[in-house]
Protein backbone atom coordinates (compact mmCIF):
# COMPACT_ATOMS: atom_id res chain seq x y z
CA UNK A 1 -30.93 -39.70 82.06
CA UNK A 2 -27.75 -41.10 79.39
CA UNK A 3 -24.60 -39.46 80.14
CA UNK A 4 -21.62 -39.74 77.51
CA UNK A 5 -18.27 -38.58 79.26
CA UNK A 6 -16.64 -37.84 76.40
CA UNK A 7 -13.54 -36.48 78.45
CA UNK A 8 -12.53 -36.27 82.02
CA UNK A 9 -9.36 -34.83 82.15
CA UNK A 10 -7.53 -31.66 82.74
CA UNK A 11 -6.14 -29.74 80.49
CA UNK A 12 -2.71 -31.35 80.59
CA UNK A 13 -3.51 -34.49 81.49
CA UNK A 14 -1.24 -37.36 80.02
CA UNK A 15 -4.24 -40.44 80.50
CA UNK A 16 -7.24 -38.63 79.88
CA UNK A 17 -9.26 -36.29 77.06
CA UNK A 18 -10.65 -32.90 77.90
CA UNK A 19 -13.92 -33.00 79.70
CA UNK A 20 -17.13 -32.71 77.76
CA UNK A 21 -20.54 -34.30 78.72
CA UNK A 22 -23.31 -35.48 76.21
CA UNK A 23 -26.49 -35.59 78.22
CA UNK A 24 -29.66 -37.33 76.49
CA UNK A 25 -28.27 -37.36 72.99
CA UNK A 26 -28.66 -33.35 72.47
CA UNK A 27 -26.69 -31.42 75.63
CA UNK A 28 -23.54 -30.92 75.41
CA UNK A 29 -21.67 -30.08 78.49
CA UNK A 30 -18.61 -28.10 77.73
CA UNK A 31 -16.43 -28.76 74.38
CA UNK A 32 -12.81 -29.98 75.06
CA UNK A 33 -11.52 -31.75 72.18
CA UNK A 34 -11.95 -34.32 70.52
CA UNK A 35 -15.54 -33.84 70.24
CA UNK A 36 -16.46 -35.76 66.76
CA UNK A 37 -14.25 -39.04 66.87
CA UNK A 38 -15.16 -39.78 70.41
CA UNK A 39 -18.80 -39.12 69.66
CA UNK A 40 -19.06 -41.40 66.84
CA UNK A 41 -17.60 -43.80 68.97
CA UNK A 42 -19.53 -43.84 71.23
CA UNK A 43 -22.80 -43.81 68.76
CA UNK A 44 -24.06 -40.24 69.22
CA UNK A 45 -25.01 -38.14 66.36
CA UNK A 46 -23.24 -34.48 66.49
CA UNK A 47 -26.00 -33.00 64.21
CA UNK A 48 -28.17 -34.12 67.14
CA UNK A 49 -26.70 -31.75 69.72
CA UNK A 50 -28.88 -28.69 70.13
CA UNK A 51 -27.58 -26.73 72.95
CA UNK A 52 -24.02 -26.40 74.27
CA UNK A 53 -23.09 -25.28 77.63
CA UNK A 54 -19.88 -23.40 78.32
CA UNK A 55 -18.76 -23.44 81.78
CA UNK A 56 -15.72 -20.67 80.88
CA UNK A 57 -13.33 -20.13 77.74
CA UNK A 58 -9.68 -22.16 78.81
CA UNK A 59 -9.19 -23.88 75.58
CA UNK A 60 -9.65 -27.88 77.45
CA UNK A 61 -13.11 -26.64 77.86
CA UNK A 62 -13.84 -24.99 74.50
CA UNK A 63 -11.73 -25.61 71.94
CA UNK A 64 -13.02 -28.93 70.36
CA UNK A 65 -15.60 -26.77 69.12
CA UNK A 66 -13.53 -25.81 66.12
CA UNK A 67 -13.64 -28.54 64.10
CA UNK A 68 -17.57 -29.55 65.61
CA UNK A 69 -18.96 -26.27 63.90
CA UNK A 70 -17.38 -27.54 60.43
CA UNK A 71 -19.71 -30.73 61.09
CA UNK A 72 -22.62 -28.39 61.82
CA UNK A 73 -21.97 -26.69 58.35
CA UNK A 74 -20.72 -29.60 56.16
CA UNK A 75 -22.50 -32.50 57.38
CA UNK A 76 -25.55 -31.56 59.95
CA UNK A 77 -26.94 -28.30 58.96
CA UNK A 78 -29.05 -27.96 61.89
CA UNK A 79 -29.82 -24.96 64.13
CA UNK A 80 -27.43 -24.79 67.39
CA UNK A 81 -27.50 -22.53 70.49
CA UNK A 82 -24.29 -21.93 72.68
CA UNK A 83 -24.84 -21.02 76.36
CA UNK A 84 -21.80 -19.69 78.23
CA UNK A 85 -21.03 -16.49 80.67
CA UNK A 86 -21.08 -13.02 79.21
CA UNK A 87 -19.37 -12.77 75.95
CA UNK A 88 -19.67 -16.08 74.65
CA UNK A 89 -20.54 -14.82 71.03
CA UNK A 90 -17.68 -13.00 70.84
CA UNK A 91 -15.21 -15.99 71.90
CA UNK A 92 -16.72 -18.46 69.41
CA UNK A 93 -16.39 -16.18 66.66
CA UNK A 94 -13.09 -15.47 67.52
CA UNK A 95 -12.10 -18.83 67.57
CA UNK A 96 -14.07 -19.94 64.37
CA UNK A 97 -11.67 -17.30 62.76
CA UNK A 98 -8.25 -18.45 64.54
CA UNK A 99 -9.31 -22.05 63.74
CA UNK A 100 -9.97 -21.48 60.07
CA UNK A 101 -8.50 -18.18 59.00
CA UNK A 102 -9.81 -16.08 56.11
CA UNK A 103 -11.89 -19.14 55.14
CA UNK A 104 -14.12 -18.61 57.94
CA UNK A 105 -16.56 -15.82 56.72
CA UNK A 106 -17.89 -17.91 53.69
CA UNK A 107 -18.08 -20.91 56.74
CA UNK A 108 -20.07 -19.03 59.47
CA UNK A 109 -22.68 -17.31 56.61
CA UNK A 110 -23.54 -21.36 56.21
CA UNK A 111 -23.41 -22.20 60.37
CA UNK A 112 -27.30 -21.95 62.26
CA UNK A 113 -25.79 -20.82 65.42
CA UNK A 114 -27.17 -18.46 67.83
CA UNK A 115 -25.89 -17.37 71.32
CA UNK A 116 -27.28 -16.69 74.58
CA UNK A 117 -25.51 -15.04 78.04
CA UNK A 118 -26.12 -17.40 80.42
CA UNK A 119 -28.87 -15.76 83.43
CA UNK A 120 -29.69 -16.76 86.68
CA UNK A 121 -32.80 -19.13 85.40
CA UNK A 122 -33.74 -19.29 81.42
CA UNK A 123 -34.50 -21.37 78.46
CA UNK A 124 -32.52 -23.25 75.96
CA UNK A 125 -33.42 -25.94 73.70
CA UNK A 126 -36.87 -26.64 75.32
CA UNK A 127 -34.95 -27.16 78.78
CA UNK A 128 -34.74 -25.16 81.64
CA UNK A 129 -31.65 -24.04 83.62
CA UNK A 130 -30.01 -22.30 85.88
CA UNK A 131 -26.64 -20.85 86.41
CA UNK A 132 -24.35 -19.57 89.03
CA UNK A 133 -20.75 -17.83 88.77
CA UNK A 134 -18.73 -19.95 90.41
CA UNK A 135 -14.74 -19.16 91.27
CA UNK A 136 -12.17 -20.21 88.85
CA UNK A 137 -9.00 -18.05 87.63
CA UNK A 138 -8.69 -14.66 86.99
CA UNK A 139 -12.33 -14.80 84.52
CA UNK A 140 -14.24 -16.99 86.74
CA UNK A 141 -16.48 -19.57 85.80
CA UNK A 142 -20.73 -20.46 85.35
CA UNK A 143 -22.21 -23.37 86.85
CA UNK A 144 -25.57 -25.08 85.72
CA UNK A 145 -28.83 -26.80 87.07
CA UNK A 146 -30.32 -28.33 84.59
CA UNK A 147 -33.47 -29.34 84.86
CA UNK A 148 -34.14 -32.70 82.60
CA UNK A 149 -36.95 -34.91 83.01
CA UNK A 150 -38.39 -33.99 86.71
CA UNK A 151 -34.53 -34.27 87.79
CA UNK A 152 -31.81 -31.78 88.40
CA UNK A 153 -28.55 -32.25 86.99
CA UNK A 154 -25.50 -30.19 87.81
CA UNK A 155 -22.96 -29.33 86.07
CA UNK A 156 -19.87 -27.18 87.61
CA UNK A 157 -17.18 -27.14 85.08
CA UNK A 158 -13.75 -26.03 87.23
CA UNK A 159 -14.42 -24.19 90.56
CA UNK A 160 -12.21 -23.60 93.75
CA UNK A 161 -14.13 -25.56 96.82
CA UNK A 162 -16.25 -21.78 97.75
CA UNK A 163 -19.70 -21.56 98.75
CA UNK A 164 -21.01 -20.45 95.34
CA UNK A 165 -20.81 -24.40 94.30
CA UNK A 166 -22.20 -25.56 97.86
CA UNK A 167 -24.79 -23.67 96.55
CA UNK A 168 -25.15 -25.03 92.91
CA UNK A 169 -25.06 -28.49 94.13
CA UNK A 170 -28.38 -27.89 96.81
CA UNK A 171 -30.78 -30.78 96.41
CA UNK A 172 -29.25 -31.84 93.06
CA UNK A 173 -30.54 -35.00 92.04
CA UNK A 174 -26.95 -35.93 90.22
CA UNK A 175 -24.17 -33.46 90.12
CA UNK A 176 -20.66 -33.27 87.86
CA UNK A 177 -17.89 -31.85 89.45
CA UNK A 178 -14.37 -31.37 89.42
CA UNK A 179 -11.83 -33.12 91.63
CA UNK A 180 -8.51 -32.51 89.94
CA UNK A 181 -5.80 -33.86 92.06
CA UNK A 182 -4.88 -35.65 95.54
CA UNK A 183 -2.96 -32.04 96.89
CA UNK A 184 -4.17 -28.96 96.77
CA UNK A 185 -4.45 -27.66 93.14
CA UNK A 186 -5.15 -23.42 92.63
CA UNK A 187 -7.99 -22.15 90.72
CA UNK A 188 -9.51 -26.02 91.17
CA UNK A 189 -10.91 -28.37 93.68
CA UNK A 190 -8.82 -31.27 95.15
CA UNK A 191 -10.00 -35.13 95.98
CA UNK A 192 -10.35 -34.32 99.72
CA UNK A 193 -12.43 -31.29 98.74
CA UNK A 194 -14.59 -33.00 96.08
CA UNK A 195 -15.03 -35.88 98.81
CA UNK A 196 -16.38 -33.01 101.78
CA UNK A 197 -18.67 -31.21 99.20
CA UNK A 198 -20.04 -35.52 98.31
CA UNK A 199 -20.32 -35.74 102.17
CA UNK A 200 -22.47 -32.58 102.43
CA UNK A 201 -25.20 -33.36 99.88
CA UNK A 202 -25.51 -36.85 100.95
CA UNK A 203 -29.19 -37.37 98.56
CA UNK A 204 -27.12 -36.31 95.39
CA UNK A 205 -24.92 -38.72 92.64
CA UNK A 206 -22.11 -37.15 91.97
CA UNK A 207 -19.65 -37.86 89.49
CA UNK A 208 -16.33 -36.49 89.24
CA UNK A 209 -14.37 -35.33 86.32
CA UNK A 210 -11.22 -33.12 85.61
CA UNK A 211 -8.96 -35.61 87.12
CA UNK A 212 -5.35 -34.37 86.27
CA UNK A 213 -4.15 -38.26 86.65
CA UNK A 214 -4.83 -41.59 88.28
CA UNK A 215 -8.15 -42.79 89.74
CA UNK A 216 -10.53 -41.61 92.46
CA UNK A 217 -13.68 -43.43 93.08
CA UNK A 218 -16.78 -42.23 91.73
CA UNK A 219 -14.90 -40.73 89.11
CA UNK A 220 -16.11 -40.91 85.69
CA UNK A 221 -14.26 -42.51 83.00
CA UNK A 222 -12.92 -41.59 79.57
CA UNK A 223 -15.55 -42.84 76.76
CA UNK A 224 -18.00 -43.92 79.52
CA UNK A 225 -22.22 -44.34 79.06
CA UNK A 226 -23.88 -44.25 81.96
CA UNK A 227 -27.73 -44.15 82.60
CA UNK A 228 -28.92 -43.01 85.52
């Protein structure tokens, strides 16, 4: 399994980009921005994405989709599907029309994208997946299990430390999760909490993301490949 971190911060962070995940070349994990420079750095094709997963709509998660979908109309007019919790359609519409105004009904009649509610276990681009609602701000947030190659991958987005992503974690063969900062941080899980949720599933990888600042070991880095 490739990973491509193309982010790994939070959403203020001063050293690092917004978190979002390339899995295999065609996942995308979550969209903070910027999706398209740091993809063609690191060698991966945009039009080559066919599902995104949206863990929940705060704009470090989400809003590097804006200028992706122009890419997807202009450049790689291939068909995309967008996972996410309830709603999802509605949010990337709306932001398709705050990112590009009255311009953006001529834009979307040329954009292959179709939407799908995330559900407790489904299909999407040929994989299958899971999801759970998992605790995050006043909106909450969806976990996934993806299921890639005999292999389980998780992916958590941001989540308070709660049983719900004990639970999405289970006999995960690698897992992506939060840990945002060395105190405790609201709405989000802390290094001491990421580390006791690592020391519970000893028999999964885990890789950590969201890191407001500094470094934390086994966290992933900015612009990072790994193969696992």
């Amino acid at each position: 399994m490739k990973l491509a971190f193309l982010g790994t911060g939070a959403a203020f962070s001063l050293e690092r980009y917004n978190g979002a995940v390339v899995v295999d070349g065609r996942v995308l994990l979550d969209a903070g921005a910027p999706l398209l420079p740091h993809m063609h750095k690191l060698g991966l094709d945009p039009g080559a994405i066919e599902v995104v997963f949206l863990t929940h709509f705060h704009g470090d998660h989400l809003l590097g989709l804006a200028s992706f979908l122009l890419h997807r109309i202009f450049v790689a007019p291939t068909p995309l599907l967008v996972v996410g919790p309830p709603g999802v359609d509605k949010k990337v519409e709306e932001l398709g029309a705050l990112a590009w105004g009255a311009d953006w009904p001529q834009l979307r009649s040329q954009l292959q994208i179709s939407y799908q509610n995330a559900v407790a276990r489904g299909q999407a681009a040929g994989l299958t997946y899971e999801s759970r609602t998992l605790d995050h701000g006043s909106e909450g947030g969806t976990g996934y299990r993806l299921h890639i190659g005999g292999r389980v991958l998780v992916y958590a987005g941001d989540s308070e430390m709660t049983s719900a992503l004990d639970a999405l974690v289970e006999g995960a063969d690698i897992a992506i999760v939060e840990a945002t900062g060395p105190g405790p941080v609201p709405s989000h899980t802390s290094w001491a909490e990421a580390a006791g949720l690592q020391a519970r599933h000893p028999s999964t990888i885990f890789m950590f993301n969201h890191l407001y600042s500094g470094q934390l070991e086994g966290a992933a880095r900015d612009l990072e490949l790994v193969e696992i």
